[in-house]
Protein backbone atom coordinates (compact mmCIF):
# COMPACT_ATOMS: atom_id res chain seq x y z
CA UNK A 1 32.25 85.49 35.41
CA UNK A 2 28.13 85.63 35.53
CA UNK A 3 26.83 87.80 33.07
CA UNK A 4 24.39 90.14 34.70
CA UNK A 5 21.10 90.93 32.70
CA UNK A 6 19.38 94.69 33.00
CA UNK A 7 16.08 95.14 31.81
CA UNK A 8 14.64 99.13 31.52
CA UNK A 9 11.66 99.59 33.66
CA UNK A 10 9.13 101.42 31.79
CA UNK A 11 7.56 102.80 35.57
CA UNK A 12 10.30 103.79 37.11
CA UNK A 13 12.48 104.45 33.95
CA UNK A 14 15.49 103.21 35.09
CA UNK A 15 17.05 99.88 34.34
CA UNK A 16 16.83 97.63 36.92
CA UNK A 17 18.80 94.26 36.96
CA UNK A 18 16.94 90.83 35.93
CA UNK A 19 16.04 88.35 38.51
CA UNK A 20 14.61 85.22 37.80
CA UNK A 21 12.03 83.41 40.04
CA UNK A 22 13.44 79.77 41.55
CA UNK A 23 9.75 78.12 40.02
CA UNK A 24 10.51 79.30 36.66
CA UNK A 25 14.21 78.39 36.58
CA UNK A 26 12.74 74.83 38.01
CA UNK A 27 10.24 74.82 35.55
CA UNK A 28 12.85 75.18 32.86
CA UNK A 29 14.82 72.39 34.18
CA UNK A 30 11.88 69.98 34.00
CA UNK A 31 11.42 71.18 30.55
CA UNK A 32 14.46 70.34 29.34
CA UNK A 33 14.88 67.10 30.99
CA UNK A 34 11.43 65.75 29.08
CA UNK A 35 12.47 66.92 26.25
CA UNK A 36 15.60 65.32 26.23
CA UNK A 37 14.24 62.31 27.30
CA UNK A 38 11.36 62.14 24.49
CA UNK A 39 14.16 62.78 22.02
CA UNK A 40 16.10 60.01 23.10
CA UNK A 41 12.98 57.81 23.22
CA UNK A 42 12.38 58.76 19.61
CA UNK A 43 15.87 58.45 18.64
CA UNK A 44 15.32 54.75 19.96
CA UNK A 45 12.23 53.55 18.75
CA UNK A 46 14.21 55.02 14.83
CA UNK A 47 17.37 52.72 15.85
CA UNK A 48 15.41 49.94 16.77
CA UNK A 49 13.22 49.94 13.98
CA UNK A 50 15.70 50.16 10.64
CA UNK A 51 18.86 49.39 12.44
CA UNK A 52 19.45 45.78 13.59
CA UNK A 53 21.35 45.17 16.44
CA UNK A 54 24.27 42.76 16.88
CA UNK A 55 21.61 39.82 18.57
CA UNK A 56 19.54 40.47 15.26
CA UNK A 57 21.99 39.88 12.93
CA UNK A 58 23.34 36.44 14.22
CA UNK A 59 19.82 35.56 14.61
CA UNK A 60 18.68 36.34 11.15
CA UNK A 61 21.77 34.49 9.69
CA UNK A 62 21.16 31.27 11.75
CA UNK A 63 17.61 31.50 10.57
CA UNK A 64 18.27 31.85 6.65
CA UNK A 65 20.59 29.06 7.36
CA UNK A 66 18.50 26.68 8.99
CA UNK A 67 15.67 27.71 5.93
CA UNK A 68 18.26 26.83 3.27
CA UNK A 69 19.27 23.56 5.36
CA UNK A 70 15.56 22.46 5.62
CA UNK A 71 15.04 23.62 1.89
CA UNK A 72 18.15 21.02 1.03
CA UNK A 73 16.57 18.63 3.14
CA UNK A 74 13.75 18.56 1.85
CA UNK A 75 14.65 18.07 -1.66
CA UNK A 76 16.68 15.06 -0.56
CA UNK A 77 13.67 13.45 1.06
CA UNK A 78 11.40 13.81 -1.74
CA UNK A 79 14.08 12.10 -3.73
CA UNK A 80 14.74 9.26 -1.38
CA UNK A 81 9.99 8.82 -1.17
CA UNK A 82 10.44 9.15 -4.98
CA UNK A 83 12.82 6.34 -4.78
CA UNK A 84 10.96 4.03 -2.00
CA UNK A 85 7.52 4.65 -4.46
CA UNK A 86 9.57 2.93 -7.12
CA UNK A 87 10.73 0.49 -5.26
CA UNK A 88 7.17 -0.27 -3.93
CA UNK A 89 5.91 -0.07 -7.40
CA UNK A 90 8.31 -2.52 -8.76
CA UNK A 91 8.09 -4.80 -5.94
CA UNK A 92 3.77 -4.59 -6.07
CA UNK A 93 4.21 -5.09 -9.99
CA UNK A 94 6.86 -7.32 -10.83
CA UNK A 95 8.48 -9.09 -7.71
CA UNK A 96 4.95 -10.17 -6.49
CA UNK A 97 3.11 -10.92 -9.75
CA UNK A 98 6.20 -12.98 -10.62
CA UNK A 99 5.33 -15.10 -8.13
CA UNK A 100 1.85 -14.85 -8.15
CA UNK A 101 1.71 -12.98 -4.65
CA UNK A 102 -0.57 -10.41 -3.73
CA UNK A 103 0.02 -6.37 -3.80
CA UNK A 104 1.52 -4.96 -0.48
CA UNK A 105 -2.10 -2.42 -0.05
CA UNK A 106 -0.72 1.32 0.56
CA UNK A 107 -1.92 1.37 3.47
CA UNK A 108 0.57 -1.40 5.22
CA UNK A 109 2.81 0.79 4.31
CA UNK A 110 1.58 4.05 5.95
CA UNK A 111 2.21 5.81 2.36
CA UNK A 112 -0.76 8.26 3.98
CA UNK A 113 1.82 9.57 5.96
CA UNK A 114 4.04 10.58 3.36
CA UNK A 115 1.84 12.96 1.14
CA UNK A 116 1.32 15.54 4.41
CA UNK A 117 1.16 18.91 3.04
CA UNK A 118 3.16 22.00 3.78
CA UNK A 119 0.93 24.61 5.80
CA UNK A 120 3.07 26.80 6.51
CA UNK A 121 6.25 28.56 4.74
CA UNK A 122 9.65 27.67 5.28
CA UNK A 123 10.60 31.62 6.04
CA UNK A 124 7.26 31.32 8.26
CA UNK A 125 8.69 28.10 10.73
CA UNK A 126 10.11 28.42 14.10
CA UNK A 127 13.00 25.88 14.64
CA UNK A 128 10.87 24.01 16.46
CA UNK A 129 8.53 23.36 13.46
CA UNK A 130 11.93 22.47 11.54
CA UNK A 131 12.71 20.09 12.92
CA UNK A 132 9.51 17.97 13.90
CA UNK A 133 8.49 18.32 10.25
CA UNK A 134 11.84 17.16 9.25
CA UNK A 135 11.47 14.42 11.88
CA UNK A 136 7.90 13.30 10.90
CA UNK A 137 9.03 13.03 7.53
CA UNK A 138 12.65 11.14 7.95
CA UNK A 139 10.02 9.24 10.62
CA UNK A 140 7.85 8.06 7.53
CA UNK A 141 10.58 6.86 5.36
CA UNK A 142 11.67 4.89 8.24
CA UNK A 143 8.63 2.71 8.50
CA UNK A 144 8.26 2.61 4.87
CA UNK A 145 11.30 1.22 4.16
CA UNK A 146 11.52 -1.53 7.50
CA UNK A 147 8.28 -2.68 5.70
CA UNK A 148 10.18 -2.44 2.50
CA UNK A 149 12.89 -4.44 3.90
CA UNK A 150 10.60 -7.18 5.14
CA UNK A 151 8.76 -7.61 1.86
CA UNK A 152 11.55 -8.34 0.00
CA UNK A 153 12.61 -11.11 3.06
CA UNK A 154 8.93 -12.30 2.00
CA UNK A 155 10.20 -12.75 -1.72
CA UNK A 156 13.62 -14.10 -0.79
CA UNK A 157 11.12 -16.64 0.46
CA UNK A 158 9.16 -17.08 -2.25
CA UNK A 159 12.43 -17.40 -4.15
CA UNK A 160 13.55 -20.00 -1.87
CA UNK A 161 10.09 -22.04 -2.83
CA UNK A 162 10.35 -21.30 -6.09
CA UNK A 163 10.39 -24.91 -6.92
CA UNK A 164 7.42 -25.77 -3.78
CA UNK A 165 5.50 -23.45 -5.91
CA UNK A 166 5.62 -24.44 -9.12
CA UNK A 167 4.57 -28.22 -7.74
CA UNK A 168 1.59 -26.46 -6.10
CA UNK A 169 0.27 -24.82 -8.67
CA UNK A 170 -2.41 -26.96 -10.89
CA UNK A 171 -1.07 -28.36 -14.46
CA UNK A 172 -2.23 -31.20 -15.74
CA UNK A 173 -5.92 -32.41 -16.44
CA UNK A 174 -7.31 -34.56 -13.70
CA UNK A 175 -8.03 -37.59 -16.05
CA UNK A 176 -6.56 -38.88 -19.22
CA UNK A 177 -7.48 -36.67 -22.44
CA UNK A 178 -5.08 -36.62 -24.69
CA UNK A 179 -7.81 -36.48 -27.56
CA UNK A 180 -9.79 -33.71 -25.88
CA UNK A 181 -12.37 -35.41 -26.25
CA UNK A 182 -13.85 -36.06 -22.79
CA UNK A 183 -14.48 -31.55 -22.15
CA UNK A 184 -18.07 -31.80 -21.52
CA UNK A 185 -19.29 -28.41 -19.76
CA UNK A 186 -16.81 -25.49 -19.28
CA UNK A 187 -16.54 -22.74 -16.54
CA UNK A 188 -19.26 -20.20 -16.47
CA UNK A 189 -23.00 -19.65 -16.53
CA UNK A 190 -24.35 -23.07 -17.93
CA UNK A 191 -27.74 -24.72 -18.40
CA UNK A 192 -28.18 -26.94 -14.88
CA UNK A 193 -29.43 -30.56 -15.95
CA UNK A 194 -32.12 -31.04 -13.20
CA UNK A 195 -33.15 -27.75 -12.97
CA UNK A 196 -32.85 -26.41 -16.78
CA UNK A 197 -32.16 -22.71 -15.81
CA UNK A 198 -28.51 -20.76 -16.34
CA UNK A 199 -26.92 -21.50 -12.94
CA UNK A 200 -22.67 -20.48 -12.46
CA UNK A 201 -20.64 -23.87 -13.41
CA UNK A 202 -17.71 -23.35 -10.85
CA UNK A 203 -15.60 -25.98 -12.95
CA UNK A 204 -14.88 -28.26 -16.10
CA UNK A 205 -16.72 -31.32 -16.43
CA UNK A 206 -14.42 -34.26 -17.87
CA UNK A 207 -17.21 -37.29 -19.13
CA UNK A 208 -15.12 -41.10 -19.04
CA UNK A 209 -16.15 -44.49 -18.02
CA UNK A 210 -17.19 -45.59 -14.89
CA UNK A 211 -13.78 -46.31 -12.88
CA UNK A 212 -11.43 -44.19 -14.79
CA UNK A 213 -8.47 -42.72 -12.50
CA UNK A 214 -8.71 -39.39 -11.09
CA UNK A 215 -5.45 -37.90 -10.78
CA UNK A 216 -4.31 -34.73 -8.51
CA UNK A 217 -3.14 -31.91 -10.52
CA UNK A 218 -0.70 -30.96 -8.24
CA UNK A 219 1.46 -31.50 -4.92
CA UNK A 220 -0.50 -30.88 -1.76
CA UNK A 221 -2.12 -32.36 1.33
CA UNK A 222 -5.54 -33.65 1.23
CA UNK A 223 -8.09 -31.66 2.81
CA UNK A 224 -11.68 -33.27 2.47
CA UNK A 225 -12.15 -36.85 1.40
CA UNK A 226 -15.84 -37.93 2.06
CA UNK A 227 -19.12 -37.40 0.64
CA UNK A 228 -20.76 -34.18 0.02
CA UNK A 229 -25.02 -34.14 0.38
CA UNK A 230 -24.41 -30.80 -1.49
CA UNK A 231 -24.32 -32.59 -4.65
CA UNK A 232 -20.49 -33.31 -4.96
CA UNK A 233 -20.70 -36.76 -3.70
CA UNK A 234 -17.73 -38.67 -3.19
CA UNK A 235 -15.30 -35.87 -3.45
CA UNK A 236 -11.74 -34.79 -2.47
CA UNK A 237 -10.33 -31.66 -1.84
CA UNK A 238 -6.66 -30.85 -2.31
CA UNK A 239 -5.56 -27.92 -0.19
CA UNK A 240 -1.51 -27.02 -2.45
CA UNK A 241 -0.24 -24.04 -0.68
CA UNK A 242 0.20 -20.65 -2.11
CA UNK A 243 -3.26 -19.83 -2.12
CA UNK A 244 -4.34 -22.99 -4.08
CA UNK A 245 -6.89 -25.61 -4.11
CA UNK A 246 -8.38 -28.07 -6.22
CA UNK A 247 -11.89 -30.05 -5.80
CA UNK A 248 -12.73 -33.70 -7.82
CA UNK A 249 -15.97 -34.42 -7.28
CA UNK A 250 -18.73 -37.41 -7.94
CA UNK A 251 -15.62 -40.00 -7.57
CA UNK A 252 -17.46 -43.53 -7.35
CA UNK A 253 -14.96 -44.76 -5.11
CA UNK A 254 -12.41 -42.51 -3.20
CA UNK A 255 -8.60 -43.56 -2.71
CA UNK A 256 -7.24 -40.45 -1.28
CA UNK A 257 -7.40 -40.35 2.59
CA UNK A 258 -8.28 -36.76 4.83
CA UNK A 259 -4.43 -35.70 6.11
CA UNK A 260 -2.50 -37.53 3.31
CA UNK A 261 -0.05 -35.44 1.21
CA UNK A 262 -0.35 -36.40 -2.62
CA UNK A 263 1.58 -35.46 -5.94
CA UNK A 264 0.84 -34.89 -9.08
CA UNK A 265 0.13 -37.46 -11.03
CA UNK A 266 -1.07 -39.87 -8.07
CA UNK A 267 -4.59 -41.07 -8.54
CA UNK A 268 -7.06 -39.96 -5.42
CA UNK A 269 -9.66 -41.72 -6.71
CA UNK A 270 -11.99 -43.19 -9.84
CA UNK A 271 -14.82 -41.31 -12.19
CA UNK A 272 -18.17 -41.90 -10.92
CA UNK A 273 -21.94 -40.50 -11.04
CA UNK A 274 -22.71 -39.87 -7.41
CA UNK A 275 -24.23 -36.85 -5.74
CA UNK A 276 -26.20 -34.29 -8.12
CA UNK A 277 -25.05 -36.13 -11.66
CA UNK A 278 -26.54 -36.79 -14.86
CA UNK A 279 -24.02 -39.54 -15.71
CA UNK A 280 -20.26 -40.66 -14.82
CA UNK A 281 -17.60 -37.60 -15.41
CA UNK A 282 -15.53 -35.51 -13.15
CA UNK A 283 -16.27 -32.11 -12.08
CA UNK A 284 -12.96 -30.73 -11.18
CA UNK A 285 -12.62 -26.77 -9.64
CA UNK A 286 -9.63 -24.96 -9.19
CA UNK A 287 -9.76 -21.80 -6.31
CA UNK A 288 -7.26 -19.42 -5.61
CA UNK A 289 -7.08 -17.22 -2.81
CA UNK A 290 -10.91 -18.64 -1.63
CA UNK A 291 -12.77 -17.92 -5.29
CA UNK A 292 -13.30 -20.09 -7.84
CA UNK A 293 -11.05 -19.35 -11.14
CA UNK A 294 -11.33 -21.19 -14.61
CA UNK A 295 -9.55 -24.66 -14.75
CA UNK A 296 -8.89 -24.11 -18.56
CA UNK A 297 -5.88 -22.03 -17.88
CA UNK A 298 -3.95 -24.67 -15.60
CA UNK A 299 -2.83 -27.33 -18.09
CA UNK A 300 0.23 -26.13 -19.60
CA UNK A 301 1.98 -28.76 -18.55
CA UNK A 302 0.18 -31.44 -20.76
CA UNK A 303 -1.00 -29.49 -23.96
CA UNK A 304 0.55 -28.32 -26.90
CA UNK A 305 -0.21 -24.69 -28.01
CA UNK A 306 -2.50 -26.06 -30.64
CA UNK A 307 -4.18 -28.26 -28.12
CA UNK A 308 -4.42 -25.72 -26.02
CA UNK A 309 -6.79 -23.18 -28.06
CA UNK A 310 -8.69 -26.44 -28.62
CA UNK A 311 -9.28 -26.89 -25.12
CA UNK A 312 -10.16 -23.38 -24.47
CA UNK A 313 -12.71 -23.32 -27.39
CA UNK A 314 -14.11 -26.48 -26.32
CA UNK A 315 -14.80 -25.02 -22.46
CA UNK A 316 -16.24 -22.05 -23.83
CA UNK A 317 -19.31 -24.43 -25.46
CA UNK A 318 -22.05 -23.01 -23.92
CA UNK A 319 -23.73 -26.20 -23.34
CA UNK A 320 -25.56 -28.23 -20.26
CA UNK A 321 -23.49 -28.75 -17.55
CA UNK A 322 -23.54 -33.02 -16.03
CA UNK A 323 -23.76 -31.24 -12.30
């Protein structure tokens, strides 16, 4: 049953019953309704803020797993880059000097790629930054270790020629000096005969008689065979392999023909004085890889120990060069 409401009128002094206007009852019906609705809203915003939903959750335990994953990743690649480096460092400094084969340069081996630093934190990487900086990086040790792959088929090859090399590379002394007593001017800066100033000697001058045989110091084909206005004169070039060549020059006659492959031992021609020359010897050069490097250490296969330090003492003379 309604409860009826009385209120005393202070005018009329009687009680008179209590009737509320429609507005105000409407009024109070708004009221409540907003205020309901901005508790709720609060209530929200609370639950939303410290209490994670069901979505949340799963998504913030496939994210800590993927960072762990990429964290365990990670440390696996570093240990497989630390591995290729050693690999490249062994193969650069023992594989390749072995064989007397120059460095693989960094740079063939897009090592630049490797070092990319982090810019961001794991905790601080979409999914999509997961995985295309695990990619770049499982990318990197891809290349590096095709190229990897294909140096060592380069020294399975070099292996394979062990023996080719070994004939190409110069050993003997281009004439007949078992005394040691033909070294005449060594490798170096040395006094030129004509023009008396300090010019570079490129080679060893060997003095003999007019005629003696010239022999090639190692296997190859012959590359030049003619005379040289330069001031080799009759001369002959030996192109080995492997980087290697060898030059005889002021020959007074040549024997060696342009084309012809020679070995060592075989005589390519006879001492001489012809072209820039002071009097009959052989200037002989050895180059490697383009440049000019001292004969003195390629005749191992002819000397003693002892006769070697003789021979390098002798080349050192500073004394006039015959060239």
């Amino acid at each position: 049953m309604k409860k009826i409401k009385y209120f005393y009128n202070t005018h009329t002094l009687r009680y008179e019953k209590l009737i509320t206007p429609f507005r105000v009852k409407l009024l109070r019906v708004f009221g409540f309704i907003a205020a309901a609705v901005v508790t709720a809203g609060i209530i929200v915003l609370i639950a939303f803020q410290y209490i994670e939903s069901p979505e949340e959750k799963l998504l913030k335990q496939q994210n800590d797993n993927l960072s762990a994953n990429y964290k365990l990743l990670s440390q696996r690649i570093n240990q497989l880059q630390q591995k290729v480096g050693e690999l490249e460092k062994r193969d650069n400094e023992v594989y390749r000097s072995i064989f007397e084969s120059a460095p693989v340069p960094d740079s063939a081996r897009l090592k630049e790629m490797s070092m990319a630093k982090e810019i961001q934190l794991v905790q601080g990487m979409g999914a999509g930054d997961l995985v295309s900086s695990i990619a770049g990086q499982l990318n990197n040790l891809i290349l590096r270790t095709a190229y990897q792959e294909k140096s060592y088929q380069e020294i399975d090859g070099l292996i394979n020629n062990k023996e080719k090399l070994l004939a190409a590379i110069p050993a003997i002394q281009p004439v007949s000096n078992k005394s040691l007593t033909r070294v005449a001017s060594g490798f170096g800066t040395r006094i030129d005969p004509v023009y008396k100033i300090n010019k570079f000697h490129a080679g060893l001058d060997f003095t003999a008689p007019q005629g003696t045989p010239i022999y090639a110091t190692a296997d190859g084909t012959v590359k030049e065979s003619d005379y040289n206005a330069g001031g080799y004169g009759n001369h002959v070039v030996i192109n080995h392999g492997f980087g290697y060549e060898t030059l005889y020059g002021h020959m007074v006659r040549i024997k060696a023909r342009t084309g012809t492959k020679v070995k060592r031992g075989e005589v390519i021609g006879y001492v001489g004085s012809t072209g820039k020359s002071t009097g009959p010897h052989c200037h002989y050069e050895v180059h490697r890889n383009g440049q000019p490097v001292d004969p003195v250490y390629y005749f191992y296969n002819d000397l003693t120990p002892e006769q070697y330090d003789r021979m390098l003492k002798l080349a050192a003379a500073g004394n006039q060069s015959f060239d």
